[in-house]
Protein backbone atom coordinates (compact mmCIF):
# COMPACT_ATOMS: atom_id res chain seq x y z
CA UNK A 1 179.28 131.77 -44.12
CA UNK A 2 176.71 131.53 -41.67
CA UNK A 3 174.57 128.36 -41.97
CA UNK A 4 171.43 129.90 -40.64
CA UNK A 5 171.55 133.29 -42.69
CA UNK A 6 172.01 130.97 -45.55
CA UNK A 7 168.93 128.96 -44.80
CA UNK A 8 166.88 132.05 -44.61
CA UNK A 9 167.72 133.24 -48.10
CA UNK A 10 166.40 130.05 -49.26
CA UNK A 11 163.03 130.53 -51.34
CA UNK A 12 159.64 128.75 -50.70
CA UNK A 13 159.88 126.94 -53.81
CA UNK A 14 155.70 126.74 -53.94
CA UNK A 15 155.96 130.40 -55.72
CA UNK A 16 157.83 129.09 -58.15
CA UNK A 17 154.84 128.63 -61.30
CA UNK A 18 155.37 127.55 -64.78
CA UNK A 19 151.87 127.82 -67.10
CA UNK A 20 152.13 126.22 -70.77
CA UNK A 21 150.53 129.20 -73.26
CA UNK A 22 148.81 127.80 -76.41
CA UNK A 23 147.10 129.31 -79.16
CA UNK A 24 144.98 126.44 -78.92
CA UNK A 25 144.24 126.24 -75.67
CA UNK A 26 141.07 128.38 -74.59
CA UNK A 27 140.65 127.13 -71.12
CA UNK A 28 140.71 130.23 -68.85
CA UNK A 29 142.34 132.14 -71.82
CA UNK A 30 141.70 134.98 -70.43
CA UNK A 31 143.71 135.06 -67.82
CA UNK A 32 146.18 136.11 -70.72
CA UNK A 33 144.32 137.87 -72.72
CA UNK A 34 143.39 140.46 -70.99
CA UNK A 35 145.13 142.90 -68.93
CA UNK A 36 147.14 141.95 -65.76
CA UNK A 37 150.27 142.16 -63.21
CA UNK A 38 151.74 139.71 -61.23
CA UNK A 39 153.24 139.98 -57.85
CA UNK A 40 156.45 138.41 -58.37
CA UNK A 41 159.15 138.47 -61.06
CA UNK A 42 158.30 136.54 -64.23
CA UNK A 43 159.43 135.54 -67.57
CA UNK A 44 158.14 134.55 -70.66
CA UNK A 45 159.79 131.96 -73.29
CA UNK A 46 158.74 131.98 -76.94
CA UNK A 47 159.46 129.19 -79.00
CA UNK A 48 156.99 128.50 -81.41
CA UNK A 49 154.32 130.79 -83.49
CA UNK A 50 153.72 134.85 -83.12
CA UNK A 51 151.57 136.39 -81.11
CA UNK A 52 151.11 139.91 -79.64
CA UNK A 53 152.35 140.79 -76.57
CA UNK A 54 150.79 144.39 -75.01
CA UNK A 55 153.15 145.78 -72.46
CA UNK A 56 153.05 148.92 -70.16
CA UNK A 57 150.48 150.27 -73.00
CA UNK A 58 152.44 149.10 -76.17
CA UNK A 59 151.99 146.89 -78.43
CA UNK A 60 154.15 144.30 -79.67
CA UNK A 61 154.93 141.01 -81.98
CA UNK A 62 156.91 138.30 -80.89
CA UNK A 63 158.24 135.47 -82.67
CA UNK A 64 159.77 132.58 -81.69
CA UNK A 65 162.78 132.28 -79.44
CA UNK A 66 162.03 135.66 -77.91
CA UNK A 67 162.63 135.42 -73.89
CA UNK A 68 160.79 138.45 -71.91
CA UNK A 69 161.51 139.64 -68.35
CA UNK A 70 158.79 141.02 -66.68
CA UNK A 71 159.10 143.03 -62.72
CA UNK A 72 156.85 142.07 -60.47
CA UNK A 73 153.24 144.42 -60.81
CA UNK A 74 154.28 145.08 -64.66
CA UNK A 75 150.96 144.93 -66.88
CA UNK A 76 150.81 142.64 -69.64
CA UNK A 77 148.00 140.89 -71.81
CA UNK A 78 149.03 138.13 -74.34
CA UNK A 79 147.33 137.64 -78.05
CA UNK A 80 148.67 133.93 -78.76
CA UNK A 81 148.48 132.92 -82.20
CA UNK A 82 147.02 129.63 -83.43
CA UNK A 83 150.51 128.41 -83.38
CA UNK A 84 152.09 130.04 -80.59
CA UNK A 85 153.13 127.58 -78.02
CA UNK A 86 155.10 129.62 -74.60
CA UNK A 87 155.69 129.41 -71.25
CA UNK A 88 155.00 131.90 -68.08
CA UNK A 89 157.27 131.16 -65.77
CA UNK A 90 156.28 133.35 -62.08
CA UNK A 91 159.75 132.98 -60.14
CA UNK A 92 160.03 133.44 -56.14
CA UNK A 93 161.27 136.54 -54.87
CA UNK A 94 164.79 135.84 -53.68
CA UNK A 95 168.72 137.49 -53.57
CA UNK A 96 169.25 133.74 -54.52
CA UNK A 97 167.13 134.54 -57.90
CA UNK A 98 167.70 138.16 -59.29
CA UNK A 99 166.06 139.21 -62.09
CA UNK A 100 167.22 141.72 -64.76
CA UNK A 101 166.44 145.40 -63.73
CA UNK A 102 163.45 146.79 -65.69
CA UNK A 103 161.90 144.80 -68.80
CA UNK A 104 163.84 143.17 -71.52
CA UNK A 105 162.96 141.48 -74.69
CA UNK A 106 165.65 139.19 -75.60
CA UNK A 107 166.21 137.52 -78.51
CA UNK A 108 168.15 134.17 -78.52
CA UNK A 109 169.88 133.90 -81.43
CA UNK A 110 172.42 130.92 -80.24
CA UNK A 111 171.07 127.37 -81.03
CA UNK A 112 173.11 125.84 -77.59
CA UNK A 113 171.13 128.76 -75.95
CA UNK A 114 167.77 127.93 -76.62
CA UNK A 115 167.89 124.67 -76.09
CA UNK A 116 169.63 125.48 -72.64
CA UNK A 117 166.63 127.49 -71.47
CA UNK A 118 164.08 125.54 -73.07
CA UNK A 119 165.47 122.27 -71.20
CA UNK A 120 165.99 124.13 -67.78
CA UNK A 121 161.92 124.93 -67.87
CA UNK A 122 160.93 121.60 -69.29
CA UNK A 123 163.52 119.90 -66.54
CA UNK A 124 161.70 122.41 -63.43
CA UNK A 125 157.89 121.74 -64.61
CA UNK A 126 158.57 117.67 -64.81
CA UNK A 127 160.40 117.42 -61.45
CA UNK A 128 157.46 119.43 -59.74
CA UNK A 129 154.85 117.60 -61.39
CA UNK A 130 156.93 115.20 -60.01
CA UNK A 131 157.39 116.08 -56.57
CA UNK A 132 159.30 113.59 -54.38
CA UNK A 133 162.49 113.53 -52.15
CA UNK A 134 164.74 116.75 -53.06
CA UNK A 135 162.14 117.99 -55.69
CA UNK A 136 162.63 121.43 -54.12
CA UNK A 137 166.21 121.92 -54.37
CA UNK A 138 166.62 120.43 -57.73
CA UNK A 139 163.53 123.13 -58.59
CA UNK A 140 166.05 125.45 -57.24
CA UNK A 141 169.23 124.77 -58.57
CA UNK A 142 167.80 125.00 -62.38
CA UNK A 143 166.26 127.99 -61.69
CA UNK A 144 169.07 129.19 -60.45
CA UNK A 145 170.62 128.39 -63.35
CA UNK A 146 167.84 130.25 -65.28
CA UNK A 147 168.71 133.31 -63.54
CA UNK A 148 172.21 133.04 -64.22
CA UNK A 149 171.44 132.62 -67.88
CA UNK A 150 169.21 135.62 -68.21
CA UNK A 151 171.69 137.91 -66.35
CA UNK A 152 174.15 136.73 -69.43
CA UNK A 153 171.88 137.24 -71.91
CA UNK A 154 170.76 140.80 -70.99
CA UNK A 155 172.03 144.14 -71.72
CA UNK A 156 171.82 147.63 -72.49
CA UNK A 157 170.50 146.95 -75.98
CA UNK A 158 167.64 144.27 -74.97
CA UNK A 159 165.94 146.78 -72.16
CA UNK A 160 163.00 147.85 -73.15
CA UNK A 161 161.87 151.42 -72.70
CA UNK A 162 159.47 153.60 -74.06
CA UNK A 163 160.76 155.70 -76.44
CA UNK A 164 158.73 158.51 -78.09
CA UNK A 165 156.15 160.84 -76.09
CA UNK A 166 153.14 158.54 -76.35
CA UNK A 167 154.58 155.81 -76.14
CA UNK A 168 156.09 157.33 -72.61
CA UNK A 169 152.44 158.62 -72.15
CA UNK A 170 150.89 155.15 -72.66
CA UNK A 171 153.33 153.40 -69.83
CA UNK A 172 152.08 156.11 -67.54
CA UNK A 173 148.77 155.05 -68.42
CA UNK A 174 148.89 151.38 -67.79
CA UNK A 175 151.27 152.19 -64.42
CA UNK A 176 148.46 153.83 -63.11
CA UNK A 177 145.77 151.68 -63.79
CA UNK A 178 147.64 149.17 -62.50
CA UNK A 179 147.16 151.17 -59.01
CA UNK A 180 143.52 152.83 -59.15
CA UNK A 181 141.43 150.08 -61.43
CA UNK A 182 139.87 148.59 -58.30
CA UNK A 183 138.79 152.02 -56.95
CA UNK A 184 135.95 152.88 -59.34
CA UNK A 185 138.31 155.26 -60.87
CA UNK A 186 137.26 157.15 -64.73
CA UNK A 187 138.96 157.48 -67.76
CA UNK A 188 138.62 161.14 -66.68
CA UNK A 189 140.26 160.44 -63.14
CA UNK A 190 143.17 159.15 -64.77
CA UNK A 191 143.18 161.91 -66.87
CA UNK A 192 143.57 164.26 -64.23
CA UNK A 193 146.35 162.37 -62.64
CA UNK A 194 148.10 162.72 -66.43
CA UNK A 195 147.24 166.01 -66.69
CA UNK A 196 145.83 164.95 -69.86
CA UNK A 197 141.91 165.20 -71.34
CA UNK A 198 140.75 161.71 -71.97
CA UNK A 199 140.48 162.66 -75.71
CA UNK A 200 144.32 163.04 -75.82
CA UNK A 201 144.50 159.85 -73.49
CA UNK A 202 142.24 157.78 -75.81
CA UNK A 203 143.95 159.13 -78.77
CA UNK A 204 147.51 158.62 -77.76
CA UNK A 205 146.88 154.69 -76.21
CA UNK A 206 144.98 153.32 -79.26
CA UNK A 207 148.39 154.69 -81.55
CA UNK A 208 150.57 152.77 -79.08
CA UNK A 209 148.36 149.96 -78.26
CA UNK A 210 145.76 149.44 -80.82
CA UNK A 211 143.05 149.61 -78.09
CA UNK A 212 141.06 152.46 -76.45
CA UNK A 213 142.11 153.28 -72.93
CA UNK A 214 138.43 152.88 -71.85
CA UNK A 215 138.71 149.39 -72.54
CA UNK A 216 141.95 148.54 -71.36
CA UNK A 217 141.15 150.13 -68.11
CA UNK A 218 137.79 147.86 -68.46
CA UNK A 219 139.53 144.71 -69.13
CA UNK A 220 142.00 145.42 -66.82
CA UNK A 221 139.01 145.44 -64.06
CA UNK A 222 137.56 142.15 -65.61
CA UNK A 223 140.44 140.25 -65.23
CA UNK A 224 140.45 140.90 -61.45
CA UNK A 225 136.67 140.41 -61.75
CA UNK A 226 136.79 137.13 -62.86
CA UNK A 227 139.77 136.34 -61.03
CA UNK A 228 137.82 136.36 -58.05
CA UNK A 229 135.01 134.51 -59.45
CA UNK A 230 137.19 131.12 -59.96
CA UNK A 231 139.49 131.60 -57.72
CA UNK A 232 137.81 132.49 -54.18
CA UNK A 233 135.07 132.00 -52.65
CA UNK A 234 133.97 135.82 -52.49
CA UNK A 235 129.82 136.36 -53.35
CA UNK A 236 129.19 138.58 -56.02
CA UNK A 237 128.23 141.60 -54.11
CA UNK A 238 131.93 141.32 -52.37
CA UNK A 239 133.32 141.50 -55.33
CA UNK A 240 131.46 144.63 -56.54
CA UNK A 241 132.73 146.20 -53.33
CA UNK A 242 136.29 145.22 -53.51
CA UNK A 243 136.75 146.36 -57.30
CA UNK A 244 134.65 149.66 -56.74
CA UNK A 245 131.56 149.05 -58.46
CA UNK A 246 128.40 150.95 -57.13
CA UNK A 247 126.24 148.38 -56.74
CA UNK A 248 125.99 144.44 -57.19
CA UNK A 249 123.64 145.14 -59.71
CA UNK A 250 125.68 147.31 -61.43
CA UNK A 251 128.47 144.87 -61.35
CA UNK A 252 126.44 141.99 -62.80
CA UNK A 253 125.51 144.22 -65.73
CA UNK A 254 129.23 144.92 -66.55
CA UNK A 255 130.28 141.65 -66.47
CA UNK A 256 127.59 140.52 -68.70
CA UNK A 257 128.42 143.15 -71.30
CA UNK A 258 131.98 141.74 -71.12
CA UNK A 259 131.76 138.18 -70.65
CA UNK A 260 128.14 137.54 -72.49
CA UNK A 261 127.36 135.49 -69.27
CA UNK A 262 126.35 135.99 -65.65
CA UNK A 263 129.00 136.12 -63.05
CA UNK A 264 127.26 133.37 -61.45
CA UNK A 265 127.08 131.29 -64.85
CA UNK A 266 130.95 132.34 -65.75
CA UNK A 267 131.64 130.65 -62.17
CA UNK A 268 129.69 127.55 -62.32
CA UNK A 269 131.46 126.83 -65.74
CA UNK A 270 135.25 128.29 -65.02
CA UNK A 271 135.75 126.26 -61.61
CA UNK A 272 135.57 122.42 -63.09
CA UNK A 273 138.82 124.16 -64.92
CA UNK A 274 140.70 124.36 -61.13
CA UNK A 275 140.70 120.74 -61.32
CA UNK A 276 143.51 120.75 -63.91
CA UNK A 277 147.04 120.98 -62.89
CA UNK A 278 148.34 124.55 -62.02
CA UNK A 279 152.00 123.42 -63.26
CA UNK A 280 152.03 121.14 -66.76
CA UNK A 281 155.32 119.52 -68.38
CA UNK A 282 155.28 121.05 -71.50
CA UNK A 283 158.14 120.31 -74.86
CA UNK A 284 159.52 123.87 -75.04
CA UNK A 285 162.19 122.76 -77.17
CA UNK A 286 162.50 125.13 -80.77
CA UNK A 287 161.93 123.23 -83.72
CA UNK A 288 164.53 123.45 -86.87
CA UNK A 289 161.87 125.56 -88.39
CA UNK A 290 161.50 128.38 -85.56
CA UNK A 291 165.85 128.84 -85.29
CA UNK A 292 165.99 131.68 -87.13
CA UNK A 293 162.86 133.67 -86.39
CA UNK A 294 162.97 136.47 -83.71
CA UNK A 295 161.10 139.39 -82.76
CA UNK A 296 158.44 140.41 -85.37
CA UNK A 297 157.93 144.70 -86.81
C-alpha cells in the first residue's frame, strides 16, 4: 500500500471530542438541552440514570447501557436525569472511522461489552487530557477500536426510523429546521415547505415530541444564539444578522424572553465557563446496579 495515500487518510485527531453529561452538572447545560446538530459523526454512551433523549422530532427514554449513533447535522436535545451520568463522544470524519449508516439505538446487553466501550472512552479522554509523545495515535487506535465495536453491535433491528405518519412528519420537521432556523424563517414557512398548516404541524410535533414546534424551532435558534455568545467574539447586532433576526433590538428581546437575562449578561457569566477543560476523564464504567436496565417505554 502506498505510504503517502495512507498518511492522508489519517484523521486530525483535534476533532476527536469526548464531553462528560451529568444530571448534575448545570454548567452550560444547555448546550444539551436544547435543540442542536453537530457537524461530524457522534455517539452517545449511557451508563447510568434515564433521561430523555428528543431526536429528529421524537421523543425518547433511555436507560442505562443504551449506546446512540448520531450522523453528522442530525438534531438532538438531551433531558438528563438527576442521575444520568453519559458521554458525547464527536468523532473525526474519516474512511479510517466509519460510522453506522443512519441512527441507531443500541442496547448492550453483554456485561464484557459494556465494559469494553466504557473503558475504550475512559482510556481516549485520559490519554488526551494527557497529551504527550504518541497521544494521537493511541487516541486513534481506540477509537478505532470503537468503530469496530459499533459496526458489530449494529443491525437491522437497532436502526432507528420513524415509523407512523407523524412521527415521519415530525423528522421532516426537525430536518428542515435544521436548514432554515437561521433565516428568520415561520412556523408558517415551514409549513409551506410541508405542505402542511401550522395547526396540523403544531398538533402532530407535540404527539411525537411533547413540545410545540414553535418552540422547538425557537430553541433550536437559541442554541445557535447563545452559541455565539460564549463561543466567539461576534457583537450582538452580528449575531441578530447572522441568525435572521430583524433588528438587534429585536434580538435582545428574544433572548431575554428565553434566557431571563441579557445577551450581554448571559455572556459576561457563560465565558469564565471556557476556562474549564473541553475534554474531562470521566468513570463510564456500569455499575452492578445499571446491568440489566436498557431502553425505557
Amino acid at each position: 500500500m502506498d505510504i503517502e495515500h495512507l498518511k492522508s487518510q489519517i484523521p486530525a485527531m483535534d476533532a476527536l471530542s469526548l464531553r462528560p453529561i451529568s444530571g448534575l452538572t448545570r454548567v452550560q447545560i444547555w448546550r444539551h438541552t436544547l435543540p442542536h446538530s453537530l457537524p461530524r459523526p457522534s455517539l452517545l454512551w449511557f451508563v447510568r440514570g434515564n433521561a430523555r433523549l428528543i431526536i429528529e422530532g421524537r421523543a425518547i427514554g433511555i436507560g442505562p447501557n443504551v449506546c446512540v449513533t448520531l450522523p453528522a447535522q442530525t438534531a438532538f436535545a438531551i433531558e438528563p436525569g438527576t442521575q444520568t451520568q453519559a458521554t458525547l463522544v464527536q468523532l473525526p470524519t474519516s474512511p479510517l472511522l466509519p460510522m453506522p449508516e443512519g441512527i441507531h439505538l443500541i442496547r448492550v446487553h453483554d456485561i464484557a461489552s459494556q465494559g469494553e466501550l466504557s473503558g475504550l472512552l475512559d482510556r481516549i479522554g485520559t490519554g488526551q487530557a494527557k497529551g504527550g509523545p504518541g497521544a494521537d495515535r493511541a487516541a486513534l487506535a481506540r477509537t478505532m477500536l470503537v468503530s469496530a465495536m459499533l459496526e458489530r453491535l449494529t443491525g437491522p433491528e437497532t436502526l432507528h426510523l420513524p415509523q407512523s405518519a407523524p412521527q415521519r412528519l415530525s423528522a421532516r420537521f426537525a430536518q428542515e429546521v435544521e436548514q432554515c432556523y437561521a433565516t428568520g424563517a415561520t412556523l408558517t414557512d415551514i409549513g409551506d415547505v410541508l405542505a402542511v398548516t401550522p395547526t396540523h404541524l403544531t398538533r402532530t410535533f407535540k404527539s411525537t415530541c411533547g413540545m410545540t414546534a414553535a418552540r422547538y424551532l425557537g430553541d433550536r435558534l437559541m442554541h445557535a444564539a447563545r452559541s455565539e455568545l460564549i463561543d466567539t467574539s461576534n457583537s450582538a447586532a452580528e449575531i441578530a444578522r447572522d441568525l435572521g433576526f430583524s433588528s438587534p433590538a429585536y434580538f435582545s428581546r428574544a433572548f431575554l424572553h428565553h434566557a431571563g437575562e441579557t445577551p450581554g449578561t448571559f455572556r459576561t457569566r457563560g465565558r469564565p465557563a471556557l476556562r474549564q477543560p473541553d475534554v474531562a476523564s470521566v468513570k463510564t464504567r456500569p455499575t452492578q446496579s445499571d446491568q440489566n436496565v436498557s431502553v425505557m417505554g
